[in-house]
Protein backbone atom coordinates (compact mmCIF):
# COMPACT_ATOMS: atom_id res chain seq x y z
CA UNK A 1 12.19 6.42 5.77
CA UNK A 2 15.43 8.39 5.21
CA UNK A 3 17.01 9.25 8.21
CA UNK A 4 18.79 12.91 8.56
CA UNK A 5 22.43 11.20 8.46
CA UNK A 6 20.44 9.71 4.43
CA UNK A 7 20.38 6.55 6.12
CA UNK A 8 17.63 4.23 5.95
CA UNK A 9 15.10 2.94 8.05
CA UNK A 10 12.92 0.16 7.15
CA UNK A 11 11.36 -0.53 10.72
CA UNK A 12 8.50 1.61 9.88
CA UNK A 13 7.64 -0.39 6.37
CA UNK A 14 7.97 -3.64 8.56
CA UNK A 15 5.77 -2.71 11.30
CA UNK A 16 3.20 -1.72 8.33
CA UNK A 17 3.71 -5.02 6.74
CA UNK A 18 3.55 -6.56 9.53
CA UNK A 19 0.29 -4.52 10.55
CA UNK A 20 -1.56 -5.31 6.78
CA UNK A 21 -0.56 -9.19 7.32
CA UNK A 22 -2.79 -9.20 10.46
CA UNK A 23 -5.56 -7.27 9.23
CA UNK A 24 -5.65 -9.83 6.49
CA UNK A 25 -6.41 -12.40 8.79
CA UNK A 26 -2.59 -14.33 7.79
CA UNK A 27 -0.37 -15.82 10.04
CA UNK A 28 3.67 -15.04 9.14
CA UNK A 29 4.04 -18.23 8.21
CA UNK A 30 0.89 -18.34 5.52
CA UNK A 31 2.49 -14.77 4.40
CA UNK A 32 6.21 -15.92 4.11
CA UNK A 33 4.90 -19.02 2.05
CA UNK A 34 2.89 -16.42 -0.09
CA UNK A 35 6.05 -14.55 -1.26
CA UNK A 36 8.28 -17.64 -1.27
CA UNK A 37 10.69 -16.99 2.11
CA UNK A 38 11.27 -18.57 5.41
CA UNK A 39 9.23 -17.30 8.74
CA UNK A 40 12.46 -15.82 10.26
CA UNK A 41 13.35 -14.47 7.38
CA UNK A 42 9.76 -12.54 7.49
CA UNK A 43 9.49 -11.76 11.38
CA UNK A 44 13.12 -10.19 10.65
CA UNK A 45 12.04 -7.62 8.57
CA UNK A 46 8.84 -6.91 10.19
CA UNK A 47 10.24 -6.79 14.14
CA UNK A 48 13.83 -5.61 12.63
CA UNK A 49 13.95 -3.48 10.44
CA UNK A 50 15.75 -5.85 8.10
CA UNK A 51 16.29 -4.89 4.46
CA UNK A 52 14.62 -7.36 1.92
CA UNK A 53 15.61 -7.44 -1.62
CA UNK A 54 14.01 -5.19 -3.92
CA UNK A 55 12.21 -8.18 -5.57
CA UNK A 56 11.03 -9.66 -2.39
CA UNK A 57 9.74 -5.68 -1.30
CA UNK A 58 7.76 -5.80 -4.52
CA UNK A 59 6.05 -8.99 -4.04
CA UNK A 60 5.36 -8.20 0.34
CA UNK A 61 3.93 -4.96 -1.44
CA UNK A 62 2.30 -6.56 -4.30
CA UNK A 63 0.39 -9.94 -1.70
CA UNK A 64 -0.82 -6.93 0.55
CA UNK A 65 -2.15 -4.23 -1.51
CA UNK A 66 -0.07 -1.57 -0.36
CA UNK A 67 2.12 1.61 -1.47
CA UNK A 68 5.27 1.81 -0.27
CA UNK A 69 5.55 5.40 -1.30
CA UNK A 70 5.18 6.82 2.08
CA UNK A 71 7.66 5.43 3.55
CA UNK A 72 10.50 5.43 0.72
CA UNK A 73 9.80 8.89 -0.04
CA UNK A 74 8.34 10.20 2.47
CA UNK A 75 4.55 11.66 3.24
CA UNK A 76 4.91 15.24 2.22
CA UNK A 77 6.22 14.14 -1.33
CA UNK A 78 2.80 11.91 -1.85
CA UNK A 79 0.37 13.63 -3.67
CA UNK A 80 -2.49 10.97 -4.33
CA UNK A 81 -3.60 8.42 -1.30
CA UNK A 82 -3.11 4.44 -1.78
CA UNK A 83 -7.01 4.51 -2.44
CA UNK A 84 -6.58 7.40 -4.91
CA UNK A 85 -3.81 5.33 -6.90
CA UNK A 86 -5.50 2.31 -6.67
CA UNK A 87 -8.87 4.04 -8.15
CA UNK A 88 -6.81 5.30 -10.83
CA UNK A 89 -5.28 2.20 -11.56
CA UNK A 90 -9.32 0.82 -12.08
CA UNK A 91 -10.15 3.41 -14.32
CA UNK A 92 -7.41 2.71 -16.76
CA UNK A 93 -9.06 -0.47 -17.81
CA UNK A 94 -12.37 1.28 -18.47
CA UNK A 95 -14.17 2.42 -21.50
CA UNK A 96 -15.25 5.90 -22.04
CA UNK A 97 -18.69 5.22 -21.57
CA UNK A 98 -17.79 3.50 -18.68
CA UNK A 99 -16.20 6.35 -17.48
CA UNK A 100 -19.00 8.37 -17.89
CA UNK A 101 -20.82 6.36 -15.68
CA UNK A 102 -18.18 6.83 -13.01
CA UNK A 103 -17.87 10.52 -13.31
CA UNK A 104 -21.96 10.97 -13.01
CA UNK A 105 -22.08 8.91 -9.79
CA UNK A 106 -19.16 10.87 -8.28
CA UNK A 107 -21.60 13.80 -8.66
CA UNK A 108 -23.99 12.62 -7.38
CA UNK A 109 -22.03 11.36 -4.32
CA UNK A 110 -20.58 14.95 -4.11
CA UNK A 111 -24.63 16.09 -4.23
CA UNK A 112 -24.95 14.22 -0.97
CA UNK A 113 -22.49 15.11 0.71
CA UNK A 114 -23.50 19.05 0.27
CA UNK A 115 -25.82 20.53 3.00
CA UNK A 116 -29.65 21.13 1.29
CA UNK A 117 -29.95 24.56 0.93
């Protein structure tokens, strides 16, 4: 996150890697191995705040399925979730008959969710 001084901070994006790693069920050691760097190296940018390299950001991002958006740019400036990307990011492999399908069962999901009246 940019800091008022345009400074960065990258505490917050460690604590959420470090946050996704868990929920994954992987130790740091499993994850650093994943992405090809040492344990320390890991635990210092996810208790520190320490910057990795924009490669290493990619694949961290990349092994745990999430958007760094957020956090680079900050929240007011997204305007699509992580689950709203990564739906779009599905439907560009699709055909548009395929498609179809989609749109007709998010109508009917949107049918559900509407009080009878």
């Amino acid at each position: 996150m940019v800091n008022d001084d345009n400074s960065f901070d990258f505490r917050r994006i460690g604590q959420e890697i470090k946050r996704k790693r868990k929920e994954l069920g992987m130790t740091r050691t499993q994850f650093a191995e994943k992405v090809d760097r040492g344990e320390k190296h890991m635990e210092n940018i996810e208790n520190y705040g320490k910057f990795p390299s924009v490669g290493l950001l990619f694949r961290i991002a990349k092994a745990l399925n999430i958007s760094l958006d957020q956090y680079i740019f900050g929240a007011d400036s997204i305007s699509k979730s992580t689950a709203r990307r990564q739906a779009d990011a599905a439907l560009d492999s699709l055909t548009d008959a395929e498609l179809a399908c989609i749109v007709q069962m998010a109508k009917e999901l949107r049918k559900l969710r509407e009080p009878e009246g």
